[in-house]
PDB file of N, CA and C in Angstrom:
ATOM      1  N   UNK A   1      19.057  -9.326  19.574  1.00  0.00           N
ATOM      2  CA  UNK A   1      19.476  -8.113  20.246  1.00  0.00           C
ATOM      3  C   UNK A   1      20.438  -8.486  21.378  1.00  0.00           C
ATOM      4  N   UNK A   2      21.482  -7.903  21.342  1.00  0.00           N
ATOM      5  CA  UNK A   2      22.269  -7.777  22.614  1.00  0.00           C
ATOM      6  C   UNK A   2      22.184  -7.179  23.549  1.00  0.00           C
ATOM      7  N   UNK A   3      22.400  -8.424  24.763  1.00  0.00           N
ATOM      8  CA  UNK A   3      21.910  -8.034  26.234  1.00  0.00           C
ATOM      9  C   UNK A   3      23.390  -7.628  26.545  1.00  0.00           C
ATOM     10  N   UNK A   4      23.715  -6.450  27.649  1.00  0.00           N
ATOM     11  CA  UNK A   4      24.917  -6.711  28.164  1.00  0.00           C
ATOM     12  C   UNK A   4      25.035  -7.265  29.883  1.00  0.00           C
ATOM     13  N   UNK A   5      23.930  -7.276  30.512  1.00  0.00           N
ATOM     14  CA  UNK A   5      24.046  -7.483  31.816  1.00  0.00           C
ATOM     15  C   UNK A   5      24.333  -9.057  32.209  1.00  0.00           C
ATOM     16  N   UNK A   6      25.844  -9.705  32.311  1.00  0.00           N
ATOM     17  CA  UNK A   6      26.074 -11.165  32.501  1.00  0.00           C
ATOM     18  C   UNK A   6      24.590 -11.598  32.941  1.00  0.00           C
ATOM     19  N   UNK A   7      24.623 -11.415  34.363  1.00  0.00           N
ATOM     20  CA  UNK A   7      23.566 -12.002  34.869  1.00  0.00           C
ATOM     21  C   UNK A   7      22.199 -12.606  34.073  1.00  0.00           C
ATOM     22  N   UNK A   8      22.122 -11.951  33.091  1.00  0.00           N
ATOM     23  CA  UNK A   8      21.155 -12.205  32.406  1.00  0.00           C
ATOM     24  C   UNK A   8      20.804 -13.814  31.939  1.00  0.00           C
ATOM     25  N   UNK A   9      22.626 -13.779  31.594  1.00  0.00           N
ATOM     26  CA  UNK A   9      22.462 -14.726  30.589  1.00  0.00           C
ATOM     27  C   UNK A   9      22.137 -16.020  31.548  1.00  0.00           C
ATOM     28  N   UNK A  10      22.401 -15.959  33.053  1.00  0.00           N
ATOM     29  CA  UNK A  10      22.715 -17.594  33.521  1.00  0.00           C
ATOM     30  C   UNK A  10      21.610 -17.826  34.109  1.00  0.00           C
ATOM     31  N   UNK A  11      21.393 -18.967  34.424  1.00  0.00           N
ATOM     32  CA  UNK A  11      22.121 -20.660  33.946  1.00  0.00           C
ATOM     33  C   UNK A  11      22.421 -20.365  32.471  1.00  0.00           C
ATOM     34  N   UNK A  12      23.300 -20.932  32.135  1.00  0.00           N
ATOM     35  CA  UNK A  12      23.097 -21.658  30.796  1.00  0.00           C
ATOM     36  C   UNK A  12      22.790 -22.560  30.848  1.00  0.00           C
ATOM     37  N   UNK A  13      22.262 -22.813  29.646  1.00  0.00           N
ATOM     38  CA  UNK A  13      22.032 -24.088  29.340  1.00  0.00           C
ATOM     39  C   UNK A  13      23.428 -24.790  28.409  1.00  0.00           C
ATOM     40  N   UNK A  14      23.040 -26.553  29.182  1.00  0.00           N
ATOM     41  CA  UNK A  14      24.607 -27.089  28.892  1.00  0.00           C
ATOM     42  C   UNK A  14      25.586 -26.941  27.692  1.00  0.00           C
ATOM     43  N   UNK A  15      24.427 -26.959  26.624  1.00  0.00           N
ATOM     44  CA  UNK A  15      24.888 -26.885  25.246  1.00  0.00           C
ATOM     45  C   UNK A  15      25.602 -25.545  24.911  1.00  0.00           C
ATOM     46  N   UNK A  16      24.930 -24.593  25.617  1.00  0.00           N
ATOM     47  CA  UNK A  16      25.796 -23.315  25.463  1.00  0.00           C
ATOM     48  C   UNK A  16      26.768 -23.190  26.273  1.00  0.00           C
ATOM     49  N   UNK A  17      27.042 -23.650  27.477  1.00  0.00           N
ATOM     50  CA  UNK A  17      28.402 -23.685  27.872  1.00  0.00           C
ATOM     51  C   UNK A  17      29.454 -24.613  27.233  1.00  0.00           C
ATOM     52  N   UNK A  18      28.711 -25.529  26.315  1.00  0.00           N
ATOM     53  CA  UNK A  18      29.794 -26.616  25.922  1.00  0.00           C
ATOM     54  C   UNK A  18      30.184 -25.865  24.604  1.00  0.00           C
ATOM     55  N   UNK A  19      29.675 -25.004  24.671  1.00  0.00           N
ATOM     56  CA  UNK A  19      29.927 -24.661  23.068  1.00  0.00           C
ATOM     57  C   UNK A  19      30.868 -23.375  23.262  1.00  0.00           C
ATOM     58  N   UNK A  20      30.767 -22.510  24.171  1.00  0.00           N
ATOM     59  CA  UNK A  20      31.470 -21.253  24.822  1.00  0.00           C
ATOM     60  C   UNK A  20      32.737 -21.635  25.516  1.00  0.00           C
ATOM     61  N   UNK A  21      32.707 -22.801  25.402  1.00  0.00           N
ATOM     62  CA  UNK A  21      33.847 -23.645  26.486  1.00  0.00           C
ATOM     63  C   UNK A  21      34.924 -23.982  25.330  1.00  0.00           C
ATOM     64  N   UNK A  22      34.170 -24.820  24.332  1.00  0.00           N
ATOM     65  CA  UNK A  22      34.929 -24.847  22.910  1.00  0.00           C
ATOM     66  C   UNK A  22      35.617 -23.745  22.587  1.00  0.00           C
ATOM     67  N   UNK A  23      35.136 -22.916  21.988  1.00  0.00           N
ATOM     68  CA  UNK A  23      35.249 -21.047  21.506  1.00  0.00           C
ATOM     69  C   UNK A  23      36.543 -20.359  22.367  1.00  0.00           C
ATOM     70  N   UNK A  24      36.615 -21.389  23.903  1.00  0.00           N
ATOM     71  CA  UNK A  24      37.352 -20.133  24.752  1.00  0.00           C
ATOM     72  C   UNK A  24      38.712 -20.221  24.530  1.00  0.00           C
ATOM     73  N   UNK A  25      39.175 -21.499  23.817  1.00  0.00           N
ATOM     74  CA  UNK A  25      40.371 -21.843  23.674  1.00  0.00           C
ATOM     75  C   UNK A  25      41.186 -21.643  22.104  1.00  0.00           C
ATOM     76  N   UNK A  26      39.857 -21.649  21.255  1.00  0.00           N
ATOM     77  CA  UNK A  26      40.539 -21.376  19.718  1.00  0.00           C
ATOM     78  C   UNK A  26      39.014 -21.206  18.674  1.00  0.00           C
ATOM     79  N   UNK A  27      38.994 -20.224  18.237  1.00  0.00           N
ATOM     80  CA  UNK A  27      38.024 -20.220  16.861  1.00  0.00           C
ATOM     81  C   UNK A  27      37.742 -21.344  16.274  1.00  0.00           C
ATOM     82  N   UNK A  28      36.506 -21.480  15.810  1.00  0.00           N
ATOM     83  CA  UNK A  28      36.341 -22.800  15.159  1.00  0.00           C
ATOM     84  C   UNK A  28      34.960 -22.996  14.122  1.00  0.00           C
ATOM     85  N   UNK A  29      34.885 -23.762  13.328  1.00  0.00           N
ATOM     86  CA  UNK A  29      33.942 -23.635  12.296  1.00  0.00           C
ATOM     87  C   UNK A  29      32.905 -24.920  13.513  1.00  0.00           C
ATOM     88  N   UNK A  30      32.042 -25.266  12.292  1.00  0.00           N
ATOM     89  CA  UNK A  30      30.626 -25.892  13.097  1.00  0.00           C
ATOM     90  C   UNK A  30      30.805 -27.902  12.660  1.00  0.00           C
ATOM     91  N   UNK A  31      31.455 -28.022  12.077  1.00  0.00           N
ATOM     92  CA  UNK A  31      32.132 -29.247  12.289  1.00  0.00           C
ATOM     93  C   UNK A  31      33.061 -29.104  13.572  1.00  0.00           C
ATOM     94  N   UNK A  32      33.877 -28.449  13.683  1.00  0.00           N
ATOM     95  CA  UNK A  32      35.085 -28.999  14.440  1.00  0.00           C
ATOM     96  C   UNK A  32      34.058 -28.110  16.253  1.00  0.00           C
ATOM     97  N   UNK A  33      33.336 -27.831  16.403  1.00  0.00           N
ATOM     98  CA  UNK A  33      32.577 -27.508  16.999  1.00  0.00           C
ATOM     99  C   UNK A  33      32.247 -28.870  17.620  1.00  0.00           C
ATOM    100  N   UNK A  34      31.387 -29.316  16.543  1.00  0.00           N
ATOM    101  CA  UNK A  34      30.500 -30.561  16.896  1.00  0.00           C
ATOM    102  C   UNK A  34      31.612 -31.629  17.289  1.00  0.00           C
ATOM    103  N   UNK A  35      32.761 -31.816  17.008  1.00  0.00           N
ATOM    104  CA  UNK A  35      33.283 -32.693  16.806  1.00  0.00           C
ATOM    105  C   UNK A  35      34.369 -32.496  18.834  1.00  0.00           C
ATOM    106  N   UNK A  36      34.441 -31.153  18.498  1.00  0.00           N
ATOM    107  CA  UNK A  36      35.176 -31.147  20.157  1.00  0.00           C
ATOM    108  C   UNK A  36      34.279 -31.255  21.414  1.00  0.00           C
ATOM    109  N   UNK A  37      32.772 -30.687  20.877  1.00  0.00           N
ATOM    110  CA  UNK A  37      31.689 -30.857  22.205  1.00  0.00           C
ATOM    111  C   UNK A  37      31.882 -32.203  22.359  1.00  0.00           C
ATOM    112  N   UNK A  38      31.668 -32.711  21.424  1.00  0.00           N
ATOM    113  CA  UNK A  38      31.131 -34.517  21.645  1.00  0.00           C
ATOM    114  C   UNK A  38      32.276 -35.299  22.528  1.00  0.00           C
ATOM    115  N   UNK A  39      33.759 -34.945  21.901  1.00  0.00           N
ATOM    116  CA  UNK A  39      34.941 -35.135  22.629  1.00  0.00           C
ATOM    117  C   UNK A  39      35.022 -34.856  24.372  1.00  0.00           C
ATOM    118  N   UNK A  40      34.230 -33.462  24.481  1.00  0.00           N
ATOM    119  CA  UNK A  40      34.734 -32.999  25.689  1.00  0.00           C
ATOM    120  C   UNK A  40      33.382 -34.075  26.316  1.00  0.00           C
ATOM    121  N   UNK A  41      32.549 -33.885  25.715  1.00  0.00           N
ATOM    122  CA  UNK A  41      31.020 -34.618  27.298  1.00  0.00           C
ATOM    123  C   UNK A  41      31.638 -35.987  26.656  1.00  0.00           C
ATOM    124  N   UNK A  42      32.543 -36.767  26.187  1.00  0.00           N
ATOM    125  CA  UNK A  42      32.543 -38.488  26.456  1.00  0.00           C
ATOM    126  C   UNK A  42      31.098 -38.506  25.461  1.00  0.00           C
ATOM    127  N   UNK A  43      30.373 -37.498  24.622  1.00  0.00           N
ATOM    128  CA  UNK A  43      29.445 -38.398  23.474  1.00  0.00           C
ATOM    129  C   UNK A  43      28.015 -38.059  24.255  1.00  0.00           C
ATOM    130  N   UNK A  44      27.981 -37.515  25.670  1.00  0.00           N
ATOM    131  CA  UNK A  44      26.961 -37.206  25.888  1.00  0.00           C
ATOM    132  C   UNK A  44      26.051 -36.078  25.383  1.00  0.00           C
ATOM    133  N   UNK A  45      26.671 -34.947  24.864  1.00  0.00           N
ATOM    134  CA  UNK A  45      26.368 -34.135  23.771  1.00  0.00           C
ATOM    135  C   UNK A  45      26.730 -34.438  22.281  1.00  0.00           C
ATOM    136  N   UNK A  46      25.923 -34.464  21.670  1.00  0.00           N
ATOM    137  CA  UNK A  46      25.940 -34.688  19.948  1.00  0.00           C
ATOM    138  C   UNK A  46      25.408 -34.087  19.316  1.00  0.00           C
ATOM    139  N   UNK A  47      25.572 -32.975  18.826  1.00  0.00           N
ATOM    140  CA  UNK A  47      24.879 -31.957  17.803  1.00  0.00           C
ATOM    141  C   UNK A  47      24.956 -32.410  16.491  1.00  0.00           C
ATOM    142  N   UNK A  48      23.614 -32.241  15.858  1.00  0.00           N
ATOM    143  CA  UNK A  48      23.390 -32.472  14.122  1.00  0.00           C
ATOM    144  C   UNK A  48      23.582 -31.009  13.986  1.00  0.00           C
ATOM    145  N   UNK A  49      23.677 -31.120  13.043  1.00  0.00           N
ATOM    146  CA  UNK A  49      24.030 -29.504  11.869  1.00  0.00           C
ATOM    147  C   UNK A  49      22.575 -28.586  12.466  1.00  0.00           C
ATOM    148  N   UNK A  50      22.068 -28.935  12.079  1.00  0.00           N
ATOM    149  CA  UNK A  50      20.558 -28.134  12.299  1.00  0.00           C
ATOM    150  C   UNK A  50      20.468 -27.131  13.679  1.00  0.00           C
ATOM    151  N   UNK A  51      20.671 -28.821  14.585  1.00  0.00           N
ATOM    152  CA  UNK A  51      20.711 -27.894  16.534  1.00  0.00           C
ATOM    153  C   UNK A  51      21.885 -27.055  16.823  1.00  0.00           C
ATOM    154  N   UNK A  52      23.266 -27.540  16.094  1.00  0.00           N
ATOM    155  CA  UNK A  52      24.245 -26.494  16.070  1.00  0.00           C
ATOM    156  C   UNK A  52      24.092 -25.463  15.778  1.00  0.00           C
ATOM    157  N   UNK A  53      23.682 -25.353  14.441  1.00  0.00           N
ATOM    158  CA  UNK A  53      23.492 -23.559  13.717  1.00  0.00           C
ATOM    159  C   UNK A  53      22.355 -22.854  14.282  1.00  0.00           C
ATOM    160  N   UNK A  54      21.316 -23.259  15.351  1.00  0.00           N
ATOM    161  CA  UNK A  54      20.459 -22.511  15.435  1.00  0.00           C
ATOM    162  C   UNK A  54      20.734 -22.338  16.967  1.00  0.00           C
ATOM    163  N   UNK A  55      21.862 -22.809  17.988  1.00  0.00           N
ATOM    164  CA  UNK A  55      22.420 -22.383  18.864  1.00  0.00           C
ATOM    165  C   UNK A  55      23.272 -21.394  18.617  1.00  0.00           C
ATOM    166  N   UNK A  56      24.295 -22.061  17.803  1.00  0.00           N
ATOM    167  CA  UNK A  56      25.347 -20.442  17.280  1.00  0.00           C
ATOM    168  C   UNK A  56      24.167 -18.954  17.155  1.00  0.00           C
ATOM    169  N   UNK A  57      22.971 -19.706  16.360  1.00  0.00           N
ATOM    170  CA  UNK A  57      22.446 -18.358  15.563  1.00  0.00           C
ATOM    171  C   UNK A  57      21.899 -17.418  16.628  1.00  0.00           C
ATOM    172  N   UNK A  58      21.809 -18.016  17.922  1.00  0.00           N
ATOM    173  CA  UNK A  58      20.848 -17.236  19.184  1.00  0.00           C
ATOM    174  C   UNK A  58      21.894 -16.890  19.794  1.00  0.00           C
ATOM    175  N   UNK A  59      23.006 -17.301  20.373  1.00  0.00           N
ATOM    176  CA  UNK A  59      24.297 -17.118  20.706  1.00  0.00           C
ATOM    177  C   UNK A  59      24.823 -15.948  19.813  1.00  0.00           C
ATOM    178  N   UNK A  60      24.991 -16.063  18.596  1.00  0.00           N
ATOM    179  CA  UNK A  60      25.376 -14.804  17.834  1.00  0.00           C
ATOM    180  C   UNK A  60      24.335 -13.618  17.961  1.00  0.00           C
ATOM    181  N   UNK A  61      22.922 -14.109  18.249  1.00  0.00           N
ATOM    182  CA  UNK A  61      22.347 -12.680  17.962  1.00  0.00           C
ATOM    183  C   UNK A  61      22.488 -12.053  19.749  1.00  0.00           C
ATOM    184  N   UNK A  62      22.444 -12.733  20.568  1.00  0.00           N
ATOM    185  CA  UNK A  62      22.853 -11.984  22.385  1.00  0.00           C
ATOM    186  C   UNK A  62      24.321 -11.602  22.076  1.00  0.00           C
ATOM    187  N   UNK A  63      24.959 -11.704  20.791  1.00  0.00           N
ATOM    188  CA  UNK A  63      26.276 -11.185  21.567  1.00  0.00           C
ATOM    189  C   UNK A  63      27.172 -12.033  22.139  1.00  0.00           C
ATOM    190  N   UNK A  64      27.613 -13.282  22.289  1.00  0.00           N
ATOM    191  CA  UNK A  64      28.052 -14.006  23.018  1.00  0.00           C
ATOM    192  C   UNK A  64      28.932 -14.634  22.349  1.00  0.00           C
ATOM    193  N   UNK A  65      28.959 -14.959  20.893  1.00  0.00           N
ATOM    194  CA  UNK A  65      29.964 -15.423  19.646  1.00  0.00           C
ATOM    195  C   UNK A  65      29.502 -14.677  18.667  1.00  0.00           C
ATOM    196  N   UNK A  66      30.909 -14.066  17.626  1.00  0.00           N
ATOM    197  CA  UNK A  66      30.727 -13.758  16.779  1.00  0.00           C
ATOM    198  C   UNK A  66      31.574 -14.492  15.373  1.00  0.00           C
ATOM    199  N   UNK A  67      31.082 -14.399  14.146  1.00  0.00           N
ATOM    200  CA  UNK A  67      31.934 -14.529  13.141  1.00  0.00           C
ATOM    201  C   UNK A  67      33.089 -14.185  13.249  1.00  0.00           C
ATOM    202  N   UNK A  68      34.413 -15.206  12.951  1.00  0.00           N
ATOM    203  CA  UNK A  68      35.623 -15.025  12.942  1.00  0.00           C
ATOM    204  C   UNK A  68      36.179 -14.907  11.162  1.00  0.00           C
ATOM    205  N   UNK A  69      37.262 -14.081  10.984  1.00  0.00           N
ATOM    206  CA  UNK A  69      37.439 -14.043   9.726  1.00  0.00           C
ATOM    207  C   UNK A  69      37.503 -15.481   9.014  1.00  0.00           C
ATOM    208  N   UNK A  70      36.894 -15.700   8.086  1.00  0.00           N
ATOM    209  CA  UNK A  70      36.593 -16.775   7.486  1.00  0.00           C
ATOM    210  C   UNK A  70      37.526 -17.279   6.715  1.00  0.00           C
ATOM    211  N   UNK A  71      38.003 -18.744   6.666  1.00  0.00           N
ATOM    212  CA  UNK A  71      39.188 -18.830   6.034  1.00  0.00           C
ATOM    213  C   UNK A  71      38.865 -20.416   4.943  1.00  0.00           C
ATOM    214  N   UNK A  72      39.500 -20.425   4.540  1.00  0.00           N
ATOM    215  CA  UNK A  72      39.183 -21.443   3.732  1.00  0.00           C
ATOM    216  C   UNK A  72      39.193 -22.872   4.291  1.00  0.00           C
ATOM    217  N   UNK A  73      38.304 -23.734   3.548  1.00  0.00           N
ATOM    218  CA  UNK A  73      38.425 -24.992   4.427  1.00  0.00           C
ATOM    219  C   UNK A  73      39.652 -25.862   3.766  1.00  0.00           C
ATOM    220  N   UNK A  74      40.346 -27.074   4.663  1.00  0.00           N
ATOM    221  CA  UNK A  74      41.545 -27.561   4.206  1.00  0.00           C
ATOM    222  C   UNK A  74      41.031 -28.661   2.872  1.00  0.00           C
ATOM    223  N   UNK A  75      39.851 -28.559   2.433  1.00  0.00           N
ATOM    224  CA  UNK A  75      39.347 -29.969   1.481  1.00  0.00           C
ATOM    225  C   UNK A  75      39.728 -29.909   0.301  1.00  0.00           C
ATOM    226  N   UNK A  76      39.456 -30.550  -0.317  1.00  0.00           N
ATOM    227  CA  UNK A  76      40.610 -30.275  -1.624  1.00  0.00           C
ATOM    228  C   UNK A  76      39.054 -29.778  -2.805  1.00  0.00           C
ATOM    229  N   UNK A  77      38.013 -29.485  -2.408  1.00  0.00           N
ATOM    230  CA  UNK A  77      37.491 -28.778  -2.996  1.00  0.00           C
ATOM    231  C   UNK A  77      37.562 -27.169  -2.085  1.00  0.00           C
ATOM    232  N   UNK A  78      38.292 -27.028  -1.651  1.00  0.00           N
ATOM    233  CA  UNK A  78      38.058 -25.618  -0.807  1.00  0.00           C
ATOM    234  C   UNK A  78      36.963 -25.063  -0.520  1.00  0.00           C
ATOM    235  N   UNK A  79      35.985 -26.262   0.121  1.00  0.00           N
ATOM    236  CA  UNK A  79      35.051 -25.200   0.389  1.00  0.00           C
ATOM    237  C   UNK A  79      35.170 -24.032   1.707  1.00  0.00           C
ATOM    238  N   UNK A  80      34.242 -22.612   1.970  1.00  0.00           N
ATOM    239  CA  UNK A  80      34.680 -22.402   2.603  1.00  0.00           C
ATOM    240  C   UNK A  80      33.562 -22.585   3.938  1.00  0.00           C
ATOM    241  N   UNK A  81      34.582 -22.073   5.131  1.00  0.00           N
ATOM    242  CA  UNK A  81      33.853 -22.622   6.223  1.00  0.00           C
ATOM    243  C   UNK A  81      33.753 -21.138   6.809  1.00  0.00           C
ATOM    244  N   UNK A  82      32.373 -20.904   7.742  1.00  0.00           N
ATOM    245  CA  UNK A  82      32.589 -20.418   8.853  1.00  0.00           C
ATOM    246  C   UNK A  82      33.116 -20.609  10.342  1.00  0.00           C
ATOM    247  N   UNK A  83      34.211 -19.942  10.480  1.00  0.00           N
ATOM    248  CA  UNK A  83      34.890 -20.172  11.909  1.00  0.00           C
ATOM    249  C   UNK A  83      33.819 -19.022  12.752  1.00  0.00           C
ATOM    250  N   UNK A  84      34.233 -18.989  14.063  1.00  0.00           N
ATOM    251  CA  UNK A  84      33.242 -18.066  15.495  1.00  0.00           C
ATOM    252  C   UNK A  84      33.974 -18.620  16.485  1.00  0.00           C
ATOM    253  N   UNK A  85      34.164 -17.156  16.798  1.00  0.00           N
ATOM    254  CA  UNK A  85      34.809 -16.973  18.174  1.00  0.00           C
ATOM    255  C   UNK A  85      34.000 -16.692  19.062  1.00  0.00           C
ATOM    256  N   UNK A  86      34.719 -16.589  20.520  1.00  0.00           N
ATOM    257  CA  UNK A  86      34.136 -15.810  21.708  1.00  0.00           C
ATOM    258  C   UNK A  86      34.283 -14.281  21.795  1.00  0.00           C
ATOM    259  N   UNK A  87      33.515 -13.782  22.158  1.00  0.00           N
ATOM    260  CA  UNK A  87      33.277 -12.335  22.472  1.00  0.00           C
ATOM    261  C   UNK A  87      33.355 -12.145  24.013  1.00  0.00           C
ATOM    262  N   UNK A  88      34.027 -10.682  23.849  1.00  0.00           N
ATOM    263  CA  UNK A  88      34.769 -10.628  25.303  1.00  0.00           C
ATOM    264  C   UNK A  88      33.244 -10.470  26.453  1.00  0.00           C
ATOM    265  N   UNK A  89      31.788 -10.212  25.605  1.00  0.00           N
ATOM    266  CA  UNK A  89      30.807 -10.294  26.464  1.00  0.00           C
ATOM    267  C   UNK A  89      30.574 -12.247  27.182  1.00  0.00           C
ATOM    268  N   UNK A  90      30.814 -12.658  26.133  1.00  0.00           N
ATOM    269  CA  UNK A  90      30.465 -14.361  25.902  1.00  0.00           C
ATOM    270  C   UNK A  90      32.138 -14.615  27.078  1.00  0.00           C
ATOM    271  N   UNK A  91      33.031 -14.076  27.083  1.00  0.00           N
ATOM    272  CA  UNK A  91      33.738 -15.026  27.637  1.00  0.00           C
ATOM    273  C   UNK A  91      33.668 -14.104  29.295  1.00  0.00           C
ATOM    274  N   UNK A  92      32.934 -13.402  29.350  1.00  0.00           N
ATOM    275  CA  UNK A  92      32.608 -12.676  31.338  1.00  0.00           C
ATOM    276  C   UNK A  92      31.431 -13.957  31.528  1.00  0.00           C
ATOM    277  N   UNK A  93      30.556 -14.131  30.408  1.00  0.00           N
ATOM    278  CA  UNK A  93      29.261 -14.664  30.669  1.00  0.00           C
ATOM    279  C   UNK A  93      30.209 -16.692  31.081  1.00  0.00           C
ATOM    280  N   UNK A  94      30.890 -16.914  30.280  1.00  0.00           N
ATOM    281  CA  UNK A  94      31.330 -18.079  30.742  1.00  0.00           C
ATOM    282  C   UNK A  94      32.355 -18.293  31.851  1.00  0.00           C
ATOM    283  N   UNK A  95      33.208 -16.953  32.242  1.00  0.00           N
ATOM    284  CA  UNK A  95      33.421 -16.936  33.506  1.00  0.00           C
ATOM    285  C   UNK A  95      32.607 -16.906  34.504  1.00  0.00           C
ATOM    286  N   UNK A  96      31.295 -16.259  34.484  1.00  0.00           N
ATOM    287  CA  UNK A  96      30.625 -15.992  35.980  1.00  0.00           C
ATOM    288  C   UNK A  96      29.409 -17.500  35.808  1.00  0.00           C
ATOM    289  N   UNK A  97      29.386 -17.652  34.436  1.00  0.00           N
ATOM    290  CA  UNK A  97      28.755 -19.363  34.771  1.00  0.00           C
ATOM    291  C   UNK A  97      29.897 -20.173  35.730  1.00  0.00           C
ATOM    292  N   UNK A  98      31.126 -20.544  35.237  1.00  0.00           N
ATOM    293  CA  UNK A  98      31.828 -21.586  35.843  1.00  0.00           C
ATOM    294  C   UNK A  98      31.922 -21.437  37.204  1.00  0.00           C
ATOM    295  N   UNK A  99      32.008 -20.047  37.335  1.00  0.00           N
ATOM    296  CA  UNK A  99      32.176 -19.822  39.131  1.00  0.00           C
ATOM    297  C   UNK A  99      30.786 -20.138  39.639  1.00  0.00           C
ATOM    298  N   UNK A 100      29.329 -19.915  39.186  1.00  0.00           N
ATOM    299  CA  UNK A 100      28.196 -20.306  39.260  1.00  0.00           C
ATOM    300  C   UNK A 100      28.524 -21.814  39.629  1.00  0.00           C
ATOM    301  N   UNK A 101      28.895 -22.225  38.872  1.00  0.00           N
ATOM    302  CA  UNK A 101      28.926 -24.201  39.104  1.00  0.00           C
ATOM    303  C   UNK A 101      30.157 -24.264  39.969  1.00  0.00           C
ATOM    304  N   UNK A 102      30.969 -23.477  40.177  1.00  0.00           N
ATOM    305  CA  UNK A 102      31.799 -23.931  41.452  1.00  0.00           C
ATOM    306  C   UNK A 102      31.724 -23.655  42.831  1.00  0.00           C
ATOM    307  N   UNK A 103      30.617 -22.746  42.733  1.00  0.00           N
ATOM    308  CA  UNK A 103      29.830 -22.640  43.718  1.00  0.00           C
ATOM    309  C   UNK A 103      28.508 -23.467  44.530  1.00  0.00           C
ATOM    310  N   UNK A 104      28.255 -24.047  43.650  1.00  0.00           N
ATOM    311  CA  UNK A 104      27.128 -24.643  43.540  1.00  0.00           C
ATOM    312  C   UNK A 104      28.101 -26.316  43.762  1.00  0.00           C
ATOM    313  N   UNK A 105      29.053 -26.416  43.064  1.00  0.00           N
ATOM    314  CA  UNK A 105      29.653 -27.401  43.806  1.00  0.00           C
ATOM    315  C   UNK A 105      30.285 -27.679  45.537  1.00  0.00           C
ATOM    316  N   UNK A 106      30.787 -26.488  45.596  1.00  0.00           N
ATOM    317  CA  UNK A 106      31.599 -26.010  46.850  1.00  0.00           C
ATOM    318  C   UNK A 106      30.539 -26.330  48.169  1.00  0.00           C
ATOM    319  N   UNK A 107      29.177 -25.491  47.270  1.00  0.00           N
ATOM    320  CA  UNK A 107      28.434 -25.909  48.905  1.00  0.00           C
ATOM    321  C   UNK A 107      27.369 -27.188  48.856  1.00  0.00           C
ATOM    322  N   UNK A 108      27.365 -28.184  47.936  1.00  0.00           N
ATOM    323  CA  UNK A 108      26.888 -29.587  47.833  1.00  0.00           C
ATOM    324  C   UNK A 108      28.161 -30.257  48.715  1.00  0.00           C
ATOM    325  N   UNK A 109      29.457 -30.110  48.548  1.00  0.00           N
ATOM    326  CA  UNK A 109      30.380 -30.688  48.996  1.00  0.00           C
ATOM    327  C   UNK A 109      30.423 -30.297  50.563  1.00  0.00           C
ATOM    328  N   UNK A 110      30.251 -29.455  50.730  1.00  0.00           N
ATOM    329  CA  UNK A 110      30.108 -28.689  52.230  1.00  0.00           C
ATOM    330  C   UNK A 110      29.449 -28.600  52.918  1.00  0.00           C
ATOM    331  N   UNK A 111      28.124 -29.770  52.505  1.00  0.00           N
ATOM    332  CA  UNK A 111      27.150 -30.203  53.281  1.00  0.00           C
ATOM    333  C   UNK A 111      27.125 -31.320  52.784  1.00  0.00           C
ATOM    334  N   UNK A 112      27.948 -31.886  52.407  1.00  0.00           N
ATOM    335  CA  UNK A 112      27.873 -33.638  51.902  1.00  0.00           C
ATOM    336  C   UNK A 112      27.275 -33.851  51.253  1.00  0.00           C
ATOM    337  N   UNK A 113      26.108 -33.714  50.730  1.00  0.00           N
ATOM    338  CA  UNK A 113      25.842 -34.226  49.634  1.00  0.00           C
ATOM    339  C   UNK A 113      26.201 -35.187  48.917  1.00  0.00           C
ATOM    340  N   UNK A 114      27.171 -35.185  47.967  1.00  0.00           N
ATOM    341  CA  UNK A 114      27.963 -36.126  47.173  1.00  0.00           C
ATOM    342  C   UNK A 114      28.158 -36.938  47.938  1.00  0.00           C
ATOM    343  N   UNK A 115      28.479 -37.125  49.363  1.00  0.00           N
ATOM    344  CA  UNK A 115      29.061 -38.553  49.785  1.00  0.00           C
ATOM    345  C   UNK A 115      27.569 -39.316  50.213  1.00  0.00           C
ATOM    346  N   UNK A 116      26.401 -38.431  50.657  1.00  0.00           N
ATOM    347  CA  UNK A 116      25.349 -39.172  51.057  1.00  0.00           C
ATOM    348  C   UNK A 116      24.525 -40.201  49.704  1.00  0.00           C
ATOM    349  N   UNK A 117      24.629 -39.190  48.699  1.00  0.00           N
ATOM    350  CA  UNK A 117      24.125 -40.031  47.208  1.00  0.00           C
ATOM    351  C   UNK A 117      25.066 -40.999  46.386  1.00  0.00           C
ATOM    352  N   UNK A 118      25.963 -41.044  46.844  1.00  0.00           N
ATOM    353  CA  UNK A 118      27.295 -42.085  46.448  1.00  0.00           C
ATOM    354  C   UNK A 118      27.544 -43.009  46.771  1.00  0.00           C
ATOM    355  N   UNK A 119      27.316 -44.613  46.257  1.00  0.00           N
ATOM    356  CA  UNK A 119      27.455 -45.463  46.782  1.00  0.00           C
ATOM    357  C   UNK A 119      28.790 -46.386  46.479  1.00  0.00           C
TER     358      UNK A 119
END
């Protein structure tokens, strides 16, 4: 069921911002998904097929990505793929996360923090 109140959705959790973060820039099937999260965290995120599709699948049912018209895959058996986009609910919810974490950065930095745990 779809929630519409942002607030709802945050924190995210990392995997769903890494994955909404993917989505915000171009549609994409669940290989090339897995394949840009892993890119963007340096390998610290790694999704198997399984934890992917059942993030999309909770993500798709709040509303937050939906099925993009489906297009064929480039393999020379054509199979086809599902692509998923962001939804204009999913991309307020990943704006008011990032400002969430730049906030949350702004005032660690503004009371030092970072320089006291930094060696």
């Amino acid at each position: 069921m779809t929630r519409g109140n942002v607030a709802e959705f945050l924190p995210l959790k990392a995997v769903d911002l890494e994955l909404l973060l993917a989505l915000a820039s171009d549609d994409r099937h669940g290989y090339g998904l897995v394949q840009e999260i892993s890119a963007h965290t340096n390998g610290l995120i790694v999704l198997d097929p399984g934890n992917l599709y059942r993030v999309i699948k909770r993500l798709l049912a709040d509303g937050l990505v939906a099925e993009a018209d489906q297009r064929n895959g480039g393999d020379e058996i054509g199979e086809r793929r599902r692509y998923y986009r962001i939804t204009p609910l999913g991309g307020r919810v990943l704006a008011a996360e990032l400002q969430r974490l730049r906030s949350l950065v702004d005032d660690a930095s503004n009371r030092a923090l970072a320089r006291r745990w930094t060696s």
